[in-house]
N, C-alpha and C. Protein backbone atom coordinates (compact mmCIF):
# COMPACT_ATOMS: atom_id res chain seq x y z
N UNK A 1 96.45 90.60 121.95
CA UNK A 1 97.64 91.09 121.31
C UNK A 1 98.10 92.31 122.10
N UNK A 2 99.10 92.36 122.34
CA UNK A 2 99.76 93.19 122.66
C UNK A 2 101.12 94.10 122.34
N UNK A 3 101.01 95.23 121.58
CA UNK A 3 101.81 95.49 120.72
C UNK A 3 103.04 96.69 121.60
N UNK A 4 104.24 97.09 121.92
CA UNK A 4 104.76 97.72 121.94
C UNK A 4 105.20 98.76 120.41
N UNK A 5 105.08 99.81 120.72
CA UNK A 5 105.42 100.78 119.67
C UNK A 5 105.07 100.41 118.55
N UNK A 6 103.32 99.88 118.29
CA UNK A 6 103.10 99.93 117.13
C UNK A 6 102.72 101.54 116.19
N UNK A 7 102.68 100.68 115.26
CA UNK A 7 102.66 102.51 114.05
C UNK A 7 101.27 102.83 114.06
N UNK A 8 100.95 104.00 114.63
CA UNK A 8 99.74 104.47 114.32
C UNK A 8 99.47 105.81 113.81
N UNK A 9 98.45 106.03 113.21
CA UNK A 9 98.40 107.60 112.66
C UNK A 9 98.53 108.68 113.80
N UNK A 10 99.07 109.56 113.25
CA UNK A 10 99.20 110.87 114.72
C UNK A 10 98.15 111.80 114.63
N UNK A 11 97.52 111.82 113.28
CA UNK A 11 96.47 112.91 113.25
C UNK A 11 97.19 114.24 112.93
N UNK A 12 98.76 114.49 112.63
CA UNK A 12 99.31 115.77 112.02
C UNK A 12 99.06 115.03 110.40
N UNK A 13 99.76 115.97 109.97
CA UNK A 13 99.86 116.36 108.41
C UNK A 13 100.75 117.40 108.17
N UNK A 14 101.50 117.08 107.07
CA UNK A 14 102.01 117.55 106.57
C UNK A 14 101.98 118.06 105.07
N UNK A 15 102.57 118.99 104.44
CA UNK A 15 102.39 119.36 102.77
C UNK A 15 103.76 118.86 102.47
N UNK A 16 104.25 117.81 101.57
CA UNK A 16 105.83 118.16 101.03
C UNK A 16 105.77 118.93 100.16
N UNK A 17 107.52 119.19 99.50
CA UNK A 17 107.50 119.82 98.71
C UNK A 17 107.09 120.01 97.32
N UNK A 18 106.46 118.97 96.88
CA UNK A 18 105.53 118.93 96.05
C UNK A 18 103.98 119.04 95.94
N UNK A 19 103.61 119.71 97.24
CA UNK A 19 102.15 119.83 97.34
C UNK A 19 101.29 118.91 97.81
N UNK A 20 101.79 117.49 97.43
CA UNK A 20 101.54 116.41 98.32
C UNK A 20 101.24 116.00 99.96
N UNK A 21 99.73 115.82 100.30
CA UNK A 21 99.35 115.93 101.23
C UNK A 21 99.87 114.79 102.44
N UNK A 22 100.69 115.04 103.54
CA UNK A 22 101.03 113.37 103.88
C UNK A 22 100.56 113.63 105.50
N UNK A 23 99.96 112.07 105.77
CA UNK A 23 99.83 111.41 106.83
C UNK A 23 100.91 111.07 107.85
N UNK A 24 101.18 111.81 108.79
CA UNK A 24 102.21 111.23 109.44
C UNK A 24 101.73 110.36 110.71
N UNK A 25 102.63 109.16 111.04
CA UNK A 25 102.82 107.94 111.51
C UNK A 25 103.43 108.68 113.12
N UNK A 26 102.94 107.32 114.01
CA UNK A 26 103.80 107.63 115.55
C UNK A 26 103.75 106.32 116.18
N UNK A 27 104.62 105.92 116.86
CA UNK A 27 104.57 104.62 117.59
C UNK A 27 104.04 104.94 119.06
N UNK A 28 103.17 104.16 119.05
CA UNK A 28 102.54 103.98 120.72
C UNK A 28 102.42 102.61 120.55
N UNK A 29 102.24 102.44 122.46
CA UNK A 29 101.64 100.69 123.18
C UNK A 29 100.05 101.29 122.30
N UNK A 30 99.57 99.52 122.42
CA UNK A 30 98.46 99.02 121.67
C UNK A 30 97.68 97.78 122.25
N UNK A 31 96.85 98.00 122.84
CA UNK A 31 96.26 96.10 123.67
C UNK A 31 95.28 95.62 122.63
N UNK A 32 95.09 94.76 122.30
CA UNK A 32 93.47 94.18 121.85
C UNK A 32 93.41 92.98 122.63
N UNK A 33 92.42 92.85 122.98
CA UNK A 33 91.57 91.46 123.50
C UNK A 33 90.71 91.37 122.73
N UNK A 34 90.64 90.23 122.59
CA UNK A 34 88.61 90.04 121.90
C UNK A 34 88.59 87.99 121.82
N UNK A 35 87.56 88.15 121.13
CA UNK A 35 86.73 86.40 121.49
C UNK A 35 86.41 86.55 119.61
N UNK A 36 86.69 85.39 119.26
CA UNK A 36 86.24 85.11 117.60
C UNK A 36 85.65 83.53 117.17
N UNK A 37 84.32 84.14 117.27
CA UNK A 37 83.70 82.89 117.37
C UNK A 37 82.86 82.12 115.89
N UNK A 38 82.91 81.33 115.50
CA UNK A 38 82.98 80.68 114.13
C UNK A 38 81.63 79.40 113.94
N UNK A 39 80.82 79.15 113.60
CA UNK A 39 79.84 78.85 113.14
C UNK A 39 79.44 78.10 111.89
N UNK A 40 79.47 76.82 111.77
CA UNK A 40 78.97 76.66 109.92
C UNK A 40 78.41 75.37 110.04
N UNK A 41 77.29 75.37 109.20
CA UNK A 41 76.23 73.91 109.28
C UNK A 41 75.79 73.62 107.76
N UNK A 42 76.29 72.57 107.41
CA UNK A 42 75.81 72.03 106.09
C UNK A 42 74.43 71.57 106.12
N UNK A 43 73.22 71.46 105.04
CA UNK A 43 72.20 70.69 105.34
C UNK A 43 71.89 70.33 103.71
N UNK A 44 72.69 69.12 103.70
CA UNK A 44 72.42 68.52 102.04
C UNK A 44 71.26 68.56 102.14
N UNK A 45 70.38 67.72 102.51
CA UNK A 45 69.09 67.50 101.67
C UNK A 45 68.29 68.46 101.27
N UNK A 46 68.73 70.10 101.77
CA UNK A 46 67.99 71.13 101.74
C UNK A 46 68.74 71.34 100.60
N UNK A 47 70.04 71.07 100.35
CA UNK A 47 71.07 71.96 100.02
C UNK A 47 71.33 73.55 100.19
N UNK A 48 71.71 73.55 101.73
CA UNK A 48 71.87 74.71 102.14
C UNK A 48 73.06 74.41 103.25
N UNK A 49 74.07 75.93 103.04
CA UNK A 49 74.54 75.59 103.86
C UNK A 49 74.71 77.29 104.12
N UNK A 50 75.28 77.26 105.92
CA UNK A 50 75.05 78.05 106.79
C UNK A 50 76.52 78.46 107.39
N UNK A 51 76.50 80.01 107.46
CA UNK A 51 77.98 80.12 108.37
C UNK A 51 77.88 81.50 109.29
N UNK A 52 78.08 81.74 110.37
CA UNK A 52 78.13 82.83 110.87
C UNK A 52 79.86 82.74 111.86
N UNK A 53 80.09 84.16 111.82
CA UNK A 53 81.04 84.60 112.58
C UNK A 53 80.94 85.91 113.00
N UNK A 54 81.67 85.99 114.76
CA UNK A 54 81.64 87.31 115.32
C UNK A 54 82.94 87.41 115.92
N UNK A 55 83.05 88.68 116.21
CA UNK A 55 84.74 89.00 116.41
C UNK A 55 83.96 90.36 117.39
N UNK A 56 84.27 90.31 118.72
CA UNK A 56 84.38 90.87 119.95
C UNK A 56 85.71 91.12 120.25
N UNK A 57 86.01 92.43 120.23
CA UNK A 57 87.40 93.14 120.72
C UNK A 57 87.19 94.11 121.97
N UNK A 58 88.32 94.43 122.29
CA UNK A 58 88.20 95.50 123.54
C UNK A 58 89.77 96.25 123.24
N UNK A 59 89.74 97.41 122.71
CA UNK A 59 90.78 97.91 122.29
C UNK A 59 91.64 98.58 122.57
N UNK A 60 93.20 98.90 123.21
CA UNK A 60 93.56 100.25 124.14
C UNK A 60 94.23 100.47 123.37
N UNK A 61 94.57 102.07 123.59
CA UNK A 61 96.03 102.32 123.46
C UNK A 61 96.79 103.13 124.41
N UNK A 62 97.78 103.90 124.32
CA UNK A 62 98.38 104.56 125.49
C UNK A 62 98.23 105.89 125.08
N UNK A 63 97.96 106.54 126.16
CA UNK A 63 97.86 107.87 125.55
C UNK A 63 98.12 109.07 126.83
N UNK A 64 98.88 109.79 126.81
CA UNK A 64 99.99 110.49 128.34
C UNK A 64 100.31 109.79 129.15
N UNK A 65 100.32 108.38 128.78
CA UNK A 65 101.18 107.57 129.68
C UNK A 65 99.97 106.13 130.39
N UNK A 66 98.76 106.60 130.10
CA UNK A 66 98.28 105.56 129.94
C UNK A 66 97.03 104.82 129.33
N UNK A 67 96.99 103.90 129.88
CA UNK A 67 96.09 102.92 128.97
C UNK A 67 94.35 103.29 128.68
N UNK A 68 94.24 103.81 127.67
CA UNK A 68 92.70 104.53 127.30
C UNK A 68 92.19 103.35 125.74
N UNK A 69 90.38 103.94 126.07
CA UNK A 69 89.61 103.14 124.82
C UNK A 69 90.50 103.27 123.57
N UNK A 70 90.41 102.58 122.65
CA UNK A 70 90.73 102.87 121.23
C UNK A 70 89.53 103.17 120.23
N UNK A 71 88.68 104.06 120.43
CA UNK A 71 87.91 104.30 119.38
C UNK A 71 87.88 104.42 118.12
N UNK A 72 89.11 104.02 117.67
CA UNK A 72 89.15 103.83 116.17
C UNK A 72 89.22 102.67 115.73
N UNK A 73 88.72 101.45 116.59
CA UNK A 73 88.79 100.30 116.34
C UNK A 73 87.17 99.78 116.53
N UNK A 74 86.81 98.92 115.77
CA UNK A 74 85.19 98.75 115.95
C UNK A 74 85.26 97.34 117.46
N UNK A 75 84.60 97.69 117.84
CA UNK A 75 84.35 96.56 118.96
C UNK A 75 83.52 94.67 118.84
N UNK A 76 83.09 94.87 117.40
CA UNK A 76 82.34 94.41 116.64
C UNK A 76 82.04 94.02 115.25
N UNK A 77 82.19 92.90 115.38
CA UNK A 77 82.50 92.42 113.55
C UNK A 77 81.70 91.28 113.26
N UNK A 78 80.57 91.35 112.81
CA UNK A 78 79.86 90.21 112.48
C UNK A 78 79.77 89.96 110.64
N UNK A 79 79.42 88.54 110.69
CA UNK A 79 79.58 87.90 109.49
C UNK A 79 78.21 86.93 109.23
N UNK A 80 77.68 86.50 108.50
CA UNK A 80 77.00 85.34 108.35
C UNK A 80 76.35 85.47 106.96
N UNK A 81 76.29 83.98 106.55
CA UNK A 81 75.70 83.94 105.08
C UNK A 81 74.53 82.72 105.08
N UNK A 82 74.02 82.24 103.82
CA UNK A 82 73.32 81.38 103.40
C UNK A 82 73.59 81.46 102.45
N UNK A 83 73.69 80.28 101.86
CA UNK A 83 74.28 79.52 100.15
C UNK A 83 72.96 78.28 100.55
N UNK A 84 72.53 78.46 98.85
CA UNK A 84 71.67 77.56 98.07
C UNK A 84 72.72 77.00 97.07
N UNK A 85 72.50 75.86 96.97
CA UNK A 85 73.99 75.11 95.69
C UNK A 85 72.83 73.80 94.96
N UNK A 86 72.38 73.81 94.14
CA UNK A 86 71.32 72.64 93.79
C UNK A 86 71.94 72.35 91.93
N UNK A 87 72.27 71.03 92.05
CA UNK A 87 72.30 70.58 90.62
C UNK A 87 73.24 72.12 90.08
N UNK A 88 72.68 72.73 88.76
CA UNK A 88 73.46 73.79 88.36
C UNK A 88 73.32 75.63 88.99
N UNK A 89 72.36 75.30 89.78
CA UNK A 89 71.72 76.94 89.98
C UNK A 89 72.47 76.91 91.78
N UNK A 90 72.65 78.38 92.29
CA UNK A 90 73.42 78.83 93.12
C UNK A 90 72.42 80.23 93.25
N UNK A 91 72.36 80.23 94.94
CA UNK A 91 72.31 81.72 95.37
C UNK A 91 72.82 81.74 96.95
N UNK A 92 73.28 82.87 97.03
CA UNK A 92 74.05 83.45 98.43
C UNK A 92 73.62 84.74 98.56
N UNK A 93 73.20 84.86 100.21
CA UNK A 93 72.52 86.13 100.80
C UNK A 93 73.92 85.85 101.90
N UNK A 94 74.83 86.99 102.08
CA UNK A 94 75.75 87.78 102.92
C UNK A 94 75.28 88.99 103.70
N UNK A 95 75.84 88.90 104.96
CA UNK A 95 75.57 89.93 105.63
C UNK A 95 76.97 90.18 106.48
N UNK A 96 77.32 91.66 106.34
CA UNK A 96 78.21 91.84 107.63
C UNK A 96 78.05 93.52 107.94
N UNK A 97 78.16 92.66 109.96
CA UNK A 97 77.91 94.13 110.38
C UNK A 97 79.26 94.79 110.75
N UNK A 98 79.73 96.18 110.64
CA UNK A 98 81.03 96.57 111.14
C UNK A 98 80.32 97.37 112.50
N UNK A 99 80.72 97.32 113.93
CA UNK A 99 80.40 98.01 114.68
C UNK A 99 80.85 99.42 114.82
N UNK A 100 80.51 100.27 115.78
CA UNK A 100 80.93 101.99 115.49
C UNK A 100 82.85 102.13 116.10
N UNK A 101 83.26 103.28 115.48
CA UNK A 101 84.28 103.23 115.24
C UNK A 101 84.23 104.90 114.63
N UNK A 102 85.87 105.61 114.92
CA UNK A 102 85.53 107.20 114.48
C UNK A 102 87.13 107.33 114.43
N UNK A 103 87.15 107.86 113.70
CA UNK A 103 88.86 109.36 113.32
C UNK A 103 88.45 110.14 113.42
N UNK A 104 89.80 111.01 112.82
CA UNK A 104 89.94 112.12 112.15
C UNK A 104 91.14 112.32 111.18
N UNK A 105 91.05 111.08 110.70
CA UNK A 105 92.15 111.01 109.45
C UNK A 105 91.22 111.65 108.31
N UNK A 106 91.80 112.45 107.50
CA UNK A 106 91.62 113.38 105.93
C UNK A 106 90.27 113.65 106.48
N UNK A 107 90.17 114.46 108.01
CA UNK A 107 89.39 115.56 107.98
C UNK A 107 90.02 116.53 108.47
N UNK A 108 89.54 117.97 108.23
CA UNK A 108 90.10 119.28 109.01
C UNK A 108 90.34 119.47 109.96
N UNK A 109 91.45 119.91 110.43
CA UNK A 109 91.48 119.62 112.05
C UNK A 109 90.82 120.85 112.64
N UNK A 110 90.25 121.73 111.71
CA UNK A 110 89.27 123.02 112.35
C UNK A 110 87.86 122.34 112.84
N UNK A 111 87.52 121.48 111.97
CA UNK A 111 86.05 120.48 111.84
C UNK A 111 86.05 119.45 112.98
N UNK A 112 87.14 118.69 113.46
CA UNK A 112 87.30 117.90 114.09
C UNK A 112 87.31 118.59 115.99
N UNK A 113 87.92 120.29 115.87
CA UNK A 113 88.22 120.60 116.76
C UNK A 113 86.64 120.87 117.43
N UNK A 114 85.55 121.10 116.47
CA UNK A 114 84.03 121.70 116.57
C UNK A 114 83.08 120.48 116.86
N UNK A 115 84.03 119.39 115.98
CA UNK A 115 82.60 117.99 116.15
C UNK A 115 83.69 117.04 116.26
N UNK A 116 84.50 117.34 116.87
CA UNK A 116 84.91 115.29 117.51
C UNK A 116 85.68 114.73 116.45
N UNK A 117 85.87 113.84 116.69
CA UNK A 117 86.22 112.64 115.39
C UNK A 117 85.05 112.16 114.41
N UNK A 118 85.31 112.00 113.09
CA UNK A 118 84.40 111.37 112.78
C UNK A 118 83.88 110.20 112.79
N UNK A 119 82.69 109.69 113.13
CA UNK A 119 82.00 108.69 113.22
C UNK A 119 81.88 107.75 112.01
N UNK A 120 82.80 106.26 112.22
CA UNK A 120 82.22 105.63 111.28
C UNK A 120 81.41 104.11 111.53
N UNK A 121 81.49 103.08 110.56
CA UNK A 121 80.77 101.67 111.28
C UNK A 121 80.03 101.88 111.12
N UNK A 122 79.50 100.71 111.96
CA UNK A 122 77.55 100.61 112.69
C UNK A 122 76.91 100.85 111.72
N UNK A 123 76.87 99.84 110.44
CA UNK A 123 76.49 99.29 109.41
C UNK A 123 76.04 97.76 109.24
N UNK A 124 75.07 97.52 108.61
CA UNK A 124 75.06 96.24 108.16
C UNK A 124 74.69 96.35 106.45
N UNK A 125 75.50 95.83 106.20
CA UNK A 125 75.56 95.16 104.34
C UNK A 125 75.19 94.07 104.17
N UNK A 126 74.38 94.03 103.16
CA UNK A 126 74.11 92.63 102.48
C UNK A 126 74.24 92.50 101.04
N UNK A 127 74.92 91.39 100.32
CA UNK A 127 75.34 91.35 99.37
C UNK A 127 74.61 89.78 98.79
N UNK A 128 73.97 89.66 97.69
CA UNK A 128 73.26 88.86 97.02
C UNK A 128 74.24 88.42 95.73
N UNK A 129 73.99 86.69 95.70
CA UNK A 129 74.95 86.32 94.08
C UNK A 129 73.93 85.17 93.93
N UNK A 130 73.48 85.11 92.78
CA UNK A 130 73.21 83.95 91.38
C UNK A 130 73.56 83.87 90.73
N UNK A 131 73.79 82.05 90.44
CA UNK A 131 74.10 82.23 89.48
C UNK A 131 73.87 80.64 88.74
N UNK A 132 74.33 80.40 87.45
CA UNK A 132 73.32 79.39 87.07
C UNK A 132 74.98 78.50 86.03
N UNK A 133 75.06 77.58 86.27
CA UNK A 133 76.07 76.95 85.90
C UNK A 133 76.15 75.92 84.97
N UNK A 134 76.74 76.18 83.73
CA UNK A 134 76.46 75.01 82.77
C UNK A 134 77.67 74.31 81.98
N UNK A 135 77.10 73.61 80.71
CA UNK A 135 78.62 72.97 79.90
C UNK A 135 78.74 71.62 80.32
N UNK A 136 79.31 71.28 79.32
CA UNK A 136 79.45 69.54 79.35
C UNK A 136 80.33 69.73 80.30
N UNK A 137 81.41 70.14 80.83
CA UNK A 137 81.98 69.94 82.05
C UNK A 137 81.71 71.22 83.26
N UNK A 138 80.80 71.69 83.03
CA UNK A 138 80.40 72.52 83.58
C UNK A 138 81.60 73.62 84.06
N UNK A 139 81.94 74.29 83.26
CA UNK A 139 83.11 75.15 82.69
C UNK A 139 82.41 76.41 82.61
N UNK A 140 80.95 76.86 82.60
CA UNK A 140 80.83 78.04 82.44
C UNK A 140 79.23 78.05 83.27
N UNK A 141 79.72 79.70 83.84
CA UNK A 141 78.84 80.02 84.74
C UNK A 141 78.01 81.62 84.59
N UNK A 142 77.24 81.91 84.13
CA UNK A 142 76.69 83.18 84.28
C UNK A 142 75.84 83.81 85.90
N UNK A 143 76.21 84.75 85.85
CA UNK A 143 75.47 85.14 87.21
C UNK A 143 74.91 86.87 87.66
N UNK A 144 74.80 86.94 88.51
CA UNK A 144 74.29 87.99 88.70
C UNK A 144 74.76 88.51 90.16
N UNK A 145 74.90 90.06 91.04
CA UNK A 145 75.56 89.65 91.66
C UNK A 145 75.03 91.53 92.52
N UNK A 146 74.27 91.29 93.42
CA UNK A 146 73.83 92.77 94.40
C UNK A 146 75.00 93.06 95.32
N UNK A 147 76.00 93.98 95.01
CA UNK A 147 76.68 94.31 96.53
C UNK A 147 75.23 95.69 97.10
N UNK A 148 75.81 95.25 98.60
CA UNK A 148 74.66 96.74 99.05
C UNK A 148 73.39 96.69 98.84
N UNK A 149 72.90 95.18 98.77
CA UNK A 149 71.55 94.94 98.50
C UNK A 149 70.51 96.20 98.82
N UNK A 150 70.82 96.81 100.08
CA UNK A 150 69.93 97.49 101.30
C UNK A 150 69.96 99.42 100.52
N UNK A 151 71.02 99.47 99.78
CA UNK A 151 71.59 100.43 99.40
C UNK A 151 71.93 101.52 100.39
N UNK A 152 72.72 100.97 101.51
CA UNK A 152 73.14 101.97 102.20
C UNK A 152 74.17 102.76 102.44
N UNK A 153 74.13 104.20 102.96
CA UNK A 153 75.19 105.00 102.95
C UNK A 153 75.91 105.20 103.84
N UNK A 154 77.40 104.70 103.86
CA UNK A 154 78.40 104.37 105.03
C UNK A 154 79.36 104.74 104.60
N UNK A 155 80.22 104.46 105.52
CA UNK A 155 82.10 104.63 105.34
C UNK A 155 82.62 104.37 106.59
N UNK A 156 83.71 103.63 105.79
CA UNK A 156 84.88 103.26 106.48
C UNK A 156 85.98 103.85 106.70
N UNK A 157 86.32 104.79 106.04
CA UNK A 157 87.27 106.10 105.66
C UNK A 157 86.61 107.32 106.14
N UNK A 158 86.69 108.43 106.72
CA UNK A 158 86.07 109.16 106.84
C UNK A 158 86.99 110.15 105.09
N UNK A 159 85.94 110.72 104.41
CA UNK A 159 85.62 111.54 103.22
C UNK A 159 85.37 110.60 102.30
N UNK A 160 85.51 109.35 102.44
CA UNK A 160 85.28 108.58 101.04
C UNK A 160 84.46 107.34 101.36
N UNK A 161 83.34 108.03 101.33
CA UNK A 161 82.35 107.00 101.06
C UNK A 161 82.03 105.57 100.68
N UNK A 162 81.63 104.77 101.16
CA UNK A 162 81.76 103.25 100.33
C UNK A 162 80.43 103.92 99.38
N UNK A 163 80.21 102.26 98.25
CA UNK A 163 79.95 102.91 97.66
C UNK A 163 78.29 102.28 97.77
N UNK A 164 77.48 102.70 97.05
CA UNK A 164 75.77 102.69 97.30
C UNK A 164 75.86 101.11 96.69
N UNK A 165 74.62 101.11 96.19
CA UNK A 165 73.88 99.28 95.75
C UNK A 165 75.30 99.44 93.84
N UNK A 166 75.55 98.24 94.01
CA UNK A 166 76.13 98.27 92.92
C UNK A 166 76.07 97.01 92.30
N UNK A 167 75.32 97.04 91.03
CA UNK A 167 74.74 95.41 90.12
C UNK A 167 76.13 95.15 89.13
N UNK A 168 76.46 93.77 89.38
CA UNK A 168 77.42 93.31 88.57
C UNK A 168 76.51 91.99 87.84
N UNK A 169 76.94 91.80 86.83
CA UNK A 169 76.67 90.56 85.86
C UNK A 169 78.13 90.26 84.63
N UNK A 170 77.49 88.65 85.03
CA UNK A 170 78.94 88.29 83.79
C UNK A 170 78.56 86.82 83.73
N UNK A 171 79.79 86.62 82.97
CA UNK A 171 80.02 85.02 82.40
C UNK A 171 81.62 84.79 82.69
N UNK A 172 81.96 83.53 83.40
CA UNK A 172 83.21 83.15 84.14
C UNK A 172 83.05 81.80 83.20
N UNK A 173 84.29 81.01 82.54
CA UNK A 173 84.29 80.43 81.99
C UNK A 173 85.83 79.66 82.62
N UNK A 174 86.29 78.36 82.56
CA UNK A 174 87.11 77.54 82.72
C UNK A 174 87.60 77.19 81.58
N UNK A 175 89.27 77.27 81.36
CA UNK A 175 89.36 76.82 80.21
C UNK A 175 90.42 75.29 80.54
């Protein structure tokens, strides 16, 4: 892809007149290259099935006139799961890695001037679901459901944290 004068953050800020903190926007050139490669294998008799994906980029942008890294873009995006599906019961183990990647969007530009951009990415998550499926037409499903299996501490935003291991449970019903 190759973008002329796409919108990107400038890294100023502004206060309006309401106190309101704003992000201001700037158009620069923009290159990406990358390779996105896709993966998936059924295996009934196990009942399992399999999927992985990776996404390899190489990122520029322009910057005094010319073409430099884009470090705010991860170089690296992986995906892959396993699903169990048998009669009524279900489980899925997810994983995705985001590669490294850094701003300095909604940080200080005193902080940024001392330590760089901030560093984000270069994570891997895994997210766990069961769940057990019933009903004469099989209309209702209870389950259970780990984001952040690993419980780790990341971000994608620099100041706002994703968030730690977080347990969901419920009942999904068809009507």
């Amino acid at each position: 892809m190759n973008r002329k004068n796409a919108i990107g953050y400038s890294g100023e800020t502004i206060i309006d007149d309401d106190s309101n903190l704003m992000e201001l926007y700037e158009n620069r050139d923009k290159r990406n290259l990358g390779v996105e490669v896709d993966a998936k294998k059924g295996l009934p008799v196990s009942h399992l099935s399999l999927f992985a994906n990776f996404t390899f980029m190489k990122s520029e942008m322009k910057v005094d006139g010319k073409m430099e890294k884009d470090t705010e873009t991860p170089g690296i995006i992986a995906n892959a799961g396993i699903m169990y599906d048998n009669s009524s019961f279900d489980i899925s183990l997810f994983a995705n890695y985001i590669g490294a990647y850094e701003n300095d969007r909604f940080v200080d530009k005193s902080w940024v001037a001392e330590n760089g951009k901030a560093p984000l990415g270069n994570f891997l998550s895994l997210n766990l679901t069961m769940g057990y499926t019933f009903g004469k037409t099989k209309n209702t499903r209870v389950y259970v459901e780990v984001k952040n299996l690993a419980d780790l501490k990341y971000q994608t935003v620099t100041r706002y944290p994703d968030n730690r291991r977080m347990l969901f449970a419920g009942v999904k019903m068809k009507f």
